[in-house]
Protein backbone atom coordinates (compact mmCIF):
# COMPACT_ATOMS: atom_id res chain seq x y z
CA UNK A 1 -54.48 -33.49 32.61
CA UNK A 2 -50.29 -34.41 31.83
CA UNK A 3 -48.32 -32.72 34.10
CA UNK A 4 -44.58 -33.09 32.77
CA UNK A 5 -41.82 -32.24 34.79
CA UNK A 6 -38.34 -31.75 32.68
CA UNK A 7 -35.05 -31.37 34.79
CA UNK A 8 -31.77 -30.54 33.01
CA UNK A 9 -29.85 -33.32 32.24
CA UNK A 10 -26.80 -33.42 34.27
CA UNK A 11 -23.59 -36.11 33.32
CA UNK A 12 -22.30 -35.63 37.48
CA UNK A 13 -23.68 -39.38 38.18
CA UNK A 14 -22.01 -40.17 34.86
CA UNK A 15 -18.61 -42.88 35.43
CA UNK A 16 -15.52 -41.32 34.66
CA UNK A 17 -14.11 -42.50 31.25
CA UNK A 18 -10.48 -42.62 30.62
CA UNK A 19 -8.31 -40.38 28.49
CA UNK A 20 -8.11 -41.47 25.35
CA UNK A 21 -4.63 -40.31 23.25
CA UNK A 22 -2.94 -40.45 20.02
CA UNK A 23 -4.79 -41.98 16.96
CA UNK A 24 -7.60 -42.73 19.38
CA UNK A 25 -8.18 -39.05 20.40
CA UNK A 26 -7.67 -37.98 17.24
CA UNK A 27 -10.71 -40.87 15.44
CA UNK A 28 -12.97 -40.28 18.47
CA UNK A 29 -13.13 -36.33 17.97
CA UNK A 30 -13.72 -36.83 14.18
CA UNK A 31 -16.32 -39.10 14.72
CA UNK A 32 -18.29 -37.07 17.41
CA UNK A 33 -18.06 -34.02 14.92
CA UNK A 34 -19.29 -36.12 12.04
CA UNK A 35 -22.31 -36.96 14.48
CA UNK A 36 -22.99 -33.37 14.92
CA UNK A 37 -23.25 -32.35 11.82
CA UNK A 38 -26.78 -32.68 10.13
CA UNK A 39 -27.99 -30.94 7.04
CA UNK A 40 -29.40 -27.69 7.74
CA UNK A 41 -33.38 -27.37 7.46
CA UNK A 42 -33.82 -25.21 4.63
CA UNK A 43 -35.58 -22.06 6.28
CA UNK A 44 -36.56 -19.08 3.66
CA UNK A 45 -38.59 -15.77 4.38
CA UNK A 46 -41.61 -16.01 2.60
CA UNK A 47 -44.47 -12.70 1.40
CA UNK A 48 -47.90 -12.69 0.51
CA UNK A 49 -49.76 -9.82 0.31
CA UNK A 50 -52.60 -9.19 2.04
CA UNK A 51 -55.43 -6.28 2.25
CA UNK A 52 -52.58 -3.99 0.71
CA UNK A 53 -49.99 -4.67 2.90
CA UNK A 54 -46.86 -7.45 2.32
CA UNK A 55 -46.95 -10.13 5.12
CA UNK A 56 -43.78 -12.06 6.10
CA UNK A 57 -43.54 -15.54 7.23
CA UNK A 58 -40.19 -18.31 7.92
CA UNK A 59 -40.85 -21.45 6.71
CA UNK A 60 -39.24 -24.04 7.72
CA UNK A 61 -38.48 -27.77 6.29
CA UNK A 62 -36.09 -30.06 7.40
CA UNK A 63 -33.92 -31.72 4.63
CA UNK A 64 -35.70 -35.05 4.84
CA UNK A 65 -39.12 -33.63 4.90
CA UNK A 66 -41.61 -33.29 2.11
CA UNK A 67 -42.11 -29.87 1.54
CA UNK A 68 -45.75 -30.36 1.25
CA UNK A 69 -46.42 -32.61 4.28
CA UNK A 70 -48.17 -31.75 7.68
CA UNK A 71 -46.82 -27.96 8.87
CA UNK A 72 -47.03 -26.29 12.08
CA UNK A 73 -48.21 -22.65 11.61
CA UNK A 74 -47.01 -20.18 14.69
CA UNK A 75 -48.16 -17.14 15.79
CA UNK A 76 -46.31 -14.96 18.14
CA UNK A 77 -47.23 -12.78 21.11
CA UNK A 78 -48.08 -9.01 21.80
CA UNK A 79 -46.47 -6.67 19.50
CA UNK A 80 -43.36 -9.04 18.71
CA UNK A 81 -42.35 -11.29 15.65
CA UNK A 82 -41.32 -13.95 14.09
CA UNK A 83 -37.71 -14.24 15.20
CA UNK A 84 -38.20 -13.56 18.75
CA UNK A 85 -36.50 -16.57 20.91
CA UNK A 86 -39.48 -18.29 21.95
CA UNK A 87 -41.10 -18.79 18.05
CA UNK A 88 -36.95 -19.46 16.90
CA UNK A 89 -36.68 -22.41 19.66
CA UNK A 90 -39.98 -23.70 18.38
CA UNK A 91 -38.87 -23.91 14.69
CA UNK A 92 -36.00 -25.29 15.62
CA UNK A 93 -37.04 -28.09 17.64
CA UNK A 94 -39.94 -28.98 15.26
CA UNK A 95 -37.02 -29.38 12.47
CA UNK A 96 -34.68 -31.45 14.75
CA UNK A 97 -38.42 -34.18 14.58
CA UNK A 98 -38.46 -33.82 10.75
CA UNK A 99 -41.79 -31.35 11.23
CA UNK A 100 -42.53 -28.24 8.44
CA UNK A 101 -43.10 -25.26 10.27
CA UNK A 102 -44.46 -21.56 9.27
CA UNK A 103 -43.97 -18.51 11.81
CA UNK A 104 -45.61 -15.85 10.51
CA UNK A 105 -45.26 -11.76 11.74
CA UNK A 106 -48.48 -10.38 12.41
CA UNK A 107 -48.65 -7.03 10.29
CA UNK A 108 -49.46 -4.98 13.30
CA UNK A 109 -50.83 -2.73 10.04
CA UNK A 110 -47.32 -2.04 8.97
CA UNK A 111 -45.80 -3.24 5.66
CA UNK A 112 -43.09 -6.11 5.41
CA UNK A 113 -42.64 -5.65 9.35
CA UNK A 114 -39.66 -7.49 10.93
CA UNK A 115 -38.70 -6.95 14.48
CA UNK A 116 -41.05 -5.51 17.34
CA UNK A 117 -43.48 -3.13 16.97
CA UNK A 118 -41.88 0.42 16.99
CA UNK A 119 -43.44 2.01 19.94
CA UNK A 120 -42.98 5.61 18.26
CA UNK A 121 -45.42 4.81 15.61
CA UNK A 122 -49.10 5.07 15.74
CA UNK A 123 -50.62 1.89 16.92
CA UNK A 124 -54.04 1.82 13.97
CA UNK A 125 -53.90 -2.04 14.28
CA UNK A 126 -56.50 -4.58 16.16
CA UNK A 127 -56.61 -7.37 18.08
CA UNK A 128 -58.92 -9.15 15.88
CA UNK A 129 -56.44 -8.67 12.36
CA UNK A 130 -54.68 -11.37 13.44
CA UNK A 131 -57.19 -14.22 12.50
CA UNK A 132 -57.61 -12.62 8.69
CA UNK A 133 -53.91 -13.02 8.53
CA UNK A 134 -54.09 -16.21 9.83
CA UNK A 135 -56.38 -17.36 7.40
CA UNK A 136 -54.27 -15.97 4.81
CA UNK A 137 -51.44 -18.01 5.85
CA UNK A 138 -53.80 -20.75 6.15
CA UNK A 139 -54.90 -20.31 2.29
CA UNK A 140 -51.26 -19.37 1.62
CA UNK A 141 -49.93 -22.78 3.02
CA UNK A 142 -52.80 -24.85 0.69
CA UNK A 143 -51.80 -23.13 -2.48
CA UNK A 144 -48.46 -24.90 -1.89
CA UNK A 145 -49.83 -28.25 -1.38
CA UNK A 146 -50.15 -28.57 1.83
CA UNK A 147 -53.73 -30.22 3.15
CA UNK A 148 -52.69 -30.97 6.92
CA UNK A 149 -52.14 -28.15 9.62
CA UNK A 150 -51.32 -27.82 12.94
CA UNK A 151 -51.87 -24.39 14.25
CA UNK A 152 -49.22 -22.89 17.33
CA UNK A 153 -49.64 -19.79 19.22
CA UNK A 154 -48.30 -18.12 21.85
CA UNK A 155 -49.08 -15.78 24.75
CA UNK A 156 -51.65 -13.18 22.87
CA UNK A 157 -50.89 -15.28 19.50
CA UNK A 158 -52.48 -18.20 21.74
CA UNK A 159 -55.68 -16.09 22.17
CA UNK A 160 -55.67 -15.44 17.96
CA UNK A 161 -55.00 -18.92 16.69
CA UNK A 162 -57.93 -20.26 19.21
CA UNK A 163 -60.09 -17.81 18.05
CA UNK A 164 -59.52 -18.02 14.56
CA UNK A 165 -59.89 -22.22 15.10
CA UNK A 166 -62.90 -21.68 16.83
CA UNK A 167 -64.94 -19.57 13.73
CA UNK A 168 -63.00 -21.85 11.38
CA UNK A 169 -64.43 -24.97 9.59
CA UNK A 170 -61.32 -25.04 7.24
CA UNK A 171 -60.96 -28.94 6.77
CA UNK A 172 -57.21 -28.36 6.10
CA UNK A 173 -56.35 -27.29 9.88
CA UNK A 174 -56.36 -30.84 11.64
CA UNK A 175 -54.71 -29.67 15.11
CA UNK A 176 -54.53 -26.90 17.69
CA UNK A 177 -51.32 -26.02 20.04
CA UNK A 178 -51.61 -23.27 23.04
CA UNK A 179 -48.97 -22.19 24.34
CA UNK A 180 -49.52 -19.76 27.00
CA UNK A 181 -52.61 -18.48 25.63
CA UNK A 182 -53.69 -15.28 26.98
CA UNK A 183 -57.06 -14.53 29.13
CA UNK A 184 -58.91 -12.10 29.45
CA UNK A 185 -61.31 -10.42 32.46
CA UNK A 186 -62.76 -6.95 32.26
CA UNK A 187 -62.88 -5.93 35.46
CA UNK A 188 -59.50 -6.68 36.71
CA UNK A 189 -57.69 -5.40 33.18
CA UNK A 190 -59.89 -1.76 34.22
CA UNK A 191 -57.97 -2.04 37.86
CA UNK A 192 -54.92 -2.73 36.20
CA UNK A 193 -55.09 -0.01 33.92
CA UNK A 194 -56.14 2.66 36.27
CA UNK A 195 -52.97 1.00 38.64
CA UNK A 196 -50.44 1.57 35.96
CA UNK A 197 -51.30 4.82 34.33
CA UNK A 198 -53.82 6.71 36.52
CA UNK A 199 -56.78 6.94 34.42
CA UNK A 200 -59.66 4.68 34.88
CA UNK A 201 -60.35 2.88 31.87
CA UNK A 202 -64.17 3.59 31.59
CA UNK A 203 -63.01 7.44 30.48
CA UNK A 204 -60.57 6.10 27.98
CA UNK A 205 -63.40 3.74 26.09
CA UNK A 206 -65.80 6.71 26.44
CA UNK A 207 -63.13 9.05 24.68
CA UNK A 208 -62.30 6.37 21.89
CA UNK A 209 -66.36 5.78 21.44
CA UNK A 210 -66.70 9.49 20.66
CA UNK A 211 -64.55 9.50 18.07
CA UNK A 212 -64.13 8.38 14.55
CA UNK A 213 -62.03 4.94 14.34
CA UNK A 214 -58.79 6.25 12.96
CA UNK A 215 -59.02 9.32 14.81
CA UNK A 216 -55.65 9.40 17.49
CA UNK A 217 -55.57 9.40 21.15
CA UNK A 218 -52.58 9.81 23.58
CA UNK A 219 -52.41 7.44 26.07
CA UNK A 220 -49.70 7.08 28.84
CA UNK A 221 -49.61 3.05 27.97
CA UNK A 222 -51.05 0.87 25.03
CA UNK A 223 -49.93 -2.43 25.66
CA UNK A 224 -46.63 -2.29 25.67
CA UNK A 225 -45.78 1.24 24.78
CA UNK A 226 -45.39 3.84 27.02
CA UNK A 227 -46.81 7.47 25.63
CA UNK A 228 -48.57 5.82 22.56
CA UNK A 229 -50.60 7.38 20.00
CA UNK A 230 -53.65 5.13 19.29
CA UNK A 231 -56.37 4.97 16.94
CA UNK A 232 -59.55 4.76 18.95
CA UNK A 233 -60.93 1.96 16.76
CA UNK A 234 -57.67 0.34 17.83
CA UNK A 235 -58.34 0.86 21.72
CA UNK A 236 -61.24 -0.38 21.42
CA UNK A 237 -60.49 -3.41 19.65
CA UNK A 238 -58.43 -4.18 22.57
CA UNK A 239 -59.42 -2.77 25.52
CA UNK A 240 -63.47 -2.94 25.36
CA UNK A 241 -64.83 -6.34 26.96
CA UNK A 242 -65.26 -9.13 24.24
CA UNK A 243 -65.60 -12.52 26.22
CA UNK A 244 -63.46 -14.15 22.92
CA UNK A 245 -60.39 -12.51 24.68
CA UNK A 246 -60.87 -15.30 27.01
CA UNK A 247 -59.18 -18.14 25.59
CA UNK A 248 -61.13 -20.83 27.67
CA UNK A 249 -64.34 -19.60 26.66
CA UNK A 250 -63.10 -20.32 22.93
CA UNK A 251 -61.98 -24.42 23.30
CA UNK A 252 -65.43 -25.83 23.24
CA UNK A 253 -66.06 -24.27 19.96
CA UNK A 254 -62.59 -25.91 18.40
CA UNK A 255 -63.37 -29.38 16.24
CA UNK A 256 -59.80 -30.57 16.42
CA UNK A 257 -57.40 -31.61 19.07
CA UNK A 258 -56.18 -29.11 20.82
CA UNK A 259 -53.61 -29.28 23.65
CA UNK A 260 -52.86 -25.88 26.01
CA UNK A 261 -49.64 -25.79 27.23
CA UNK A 262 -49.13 -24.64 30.90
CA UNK A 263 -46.03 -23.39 32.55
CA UNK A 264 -46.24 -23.13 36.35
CA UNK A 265 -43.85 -20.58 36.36
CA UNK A 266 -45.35 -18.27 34.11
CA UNK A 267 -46.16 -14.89 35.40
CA UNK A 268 -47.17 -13.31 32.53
CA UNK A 269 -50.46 -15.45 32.23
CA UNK A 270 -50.90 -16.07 36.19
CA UNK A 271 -53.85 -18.34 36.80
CA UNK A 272 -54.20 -19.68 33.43
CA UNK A 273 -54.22 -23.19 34.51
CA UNK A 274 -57.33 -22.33 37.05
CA UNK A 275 -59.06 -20.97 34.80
CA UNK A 276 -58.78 -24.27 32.87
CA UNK A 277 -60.67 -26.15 35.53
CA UNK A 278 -62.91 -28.52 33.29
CA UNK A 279 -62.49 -27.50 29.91
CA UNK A 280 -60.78 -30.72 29.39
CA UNK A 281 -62.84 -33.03 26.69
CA UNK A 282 -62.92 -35.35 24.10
CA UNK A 283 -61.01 -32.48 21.77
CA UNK A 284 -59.60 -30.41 24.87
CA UNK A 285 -55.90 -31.83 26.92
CA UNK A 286 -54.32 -29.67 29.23
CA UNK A 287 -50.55 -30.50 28.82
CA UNK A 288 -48.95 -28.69 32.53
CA UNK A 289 -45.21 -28.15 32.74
CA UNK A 290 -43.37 -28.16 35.97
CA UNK A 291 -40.96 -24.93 36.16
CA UNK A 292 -41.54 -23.43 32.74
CA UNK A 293 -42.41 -19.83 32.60
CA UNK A 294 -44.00 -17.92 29.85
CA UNK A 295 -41.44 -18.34 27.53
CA UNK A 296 -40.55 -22.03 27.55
CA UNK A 297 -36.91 -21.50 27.28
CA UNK A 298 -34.32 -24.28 27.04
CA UNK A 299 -35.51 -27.88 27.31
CA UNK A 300 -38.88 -26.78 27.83
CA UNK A 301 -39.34 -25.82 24.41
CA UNK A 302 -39.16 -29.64 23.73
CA UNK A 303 -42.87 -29.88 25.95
CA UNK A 304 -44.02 -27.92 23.08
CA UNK A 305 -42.98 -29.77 20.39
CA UNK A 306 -44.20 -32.93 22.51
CA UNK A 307 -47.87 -31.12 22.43
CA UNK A 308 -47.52 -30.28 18.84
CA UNK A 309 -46.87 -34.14 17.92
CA UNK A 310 -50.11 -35.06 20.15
CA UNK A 311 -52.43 -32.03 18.05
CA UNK A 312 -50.85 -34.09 14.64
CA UNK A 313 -51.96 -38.08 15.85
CA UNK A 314 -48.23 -38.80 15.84
């Protein structure tokens, strides 16, 4: 196990330097803006289309990268997208090391979606879509060339990507990243629920089970949504027990490196890093991050892209 721990960096010890004037000034501030400025990664919003609906994607390549070389592919969290902070920071770190890099926005079953899920619409989408999309990216990435992959997920996206590693034998996906990557355990979710909304869980499974799939429920909460209509398929999908919403019970069954990134401060995923107790192995590292919380802002965002560079062999 790595256990990192990334402080700010602070210029107070720093020796004072003196004032510089004149032509002096005037040289030293053009050559510290000259410094700054880089070309721009080229970043476009890509679409496939996939089981009717139009999928969108940002990929990412830096100006001295080949446009076919290894690429990260990223896959966000709960109901959110591909330009949330977290997945942004990512992409742009990866491009500051010369790295490709492919967010993708889960369809959530909604056409050419950007931005969060809109709470107001019926949720008819599953848990388990996200590792055909995935896939699709996946095949989408190899039509352009590209034969090496590195696949990043976070939070609930962390769950997807292992899972869809885990049934995968693709030969073109050559590294695993985890960032945050969600677990799962029945019987405390059920107490949660019941906590939160005041109906024990058991009755809302029973209710979906009666029912056809796409047939709507109302439910105080779904996920994040408060007075949701949901399809009972979709409950289902994501509220009955399935042991491969566990993301430790998924790493033995990856074949390539994977690393799981671990904030201590995250509260979102609490006890993610005990539940990691010996999964470690000759595929498996545990990367643990002093002070980050689920979202890896800031400088921690650069422990990511140093577990991304281990999943590649760099």
């Amino acid at each position: 196990m790595t256990i990192l721990r990334r402080r700010a960096p602070t210029r107070a010890s720093a020796p004072p330097r003196p004032a510089r004037t004149g032509l002096a000034a005037t040289l030293a501030a053009g050559i510290a803006a000259a410094a700054l400025i880089a070309p721009p990664a080229l970043a476009e919003e890509v679409t496939l289309t996939h089981d009717g609906l139009t999928l969108v994607a940002e990929h990412v390549v830096p100006p001295e990268s080949d446009p076919i070389g290894p690429t990260v592919l990223i896959t966000h969290g709960t109901l959110a997208h591909n330009k949330m902070e977290t997945i942004q920071a990512i992409q742009s770190v990866l491009a500051e090391r010369n790295i490709n890099s492919l967010a993708i926005t889960l369809s959530l079953g909604v056409d050419n979606r950007h931005g969060s899920f809109d709470c107001t619409q019926p949720h008819r989408h599953r848990h388990t879509d996200a590792m055909a999309e995935i896939g699709a990216w996946v095949d989408w990435l190899k039509g352009e060339g590209v034969n090496a992959i590195t696949l990043l997920g976070h939070s609930r996206g962390g769950n997807q990507t292992a899972w869809y590693a885990a049934e995968s034998d693709d030969r073109a996906v050559r590294g695993v990243v985890l960032v945050a990557p969600a677990l799962w355990d029945a019987d405390a979710f059920a107490a949660q629920y019941e906590a939160v909304t005041g109906t024990p869980l058991a009755d809302v499974l029973a209710e979906a089970r009666a029912l056809e799939p796409d047939a709507l429920l109302s439910l105080d909460r779904f996920l994040y949504c408060d007075d949701a209509q949901v399809a009972a398929g979709t409950v289902l999908d994501y509220y009955a027990d399935d042991a491969r919403r566990n993301t430790p019970t998924l790493l033995s069954d990856i074949a390539v490196p994977t690393v799981v990134v671990v904030g201590t401060a995250d509260d979102v995923v609490p006890g993610l890093l005990a539940n990691l107790d010996g999964v470690e192995g000759e595929n498996v590292m545990i990367k643990v991050v002093q002070g980050a919380t689920h979202y890896f802002r800031d400088l921690y965002t650069e422990d990511i892209a140093d577990a991304v560079e281990i999943a590649m062999g760099r």
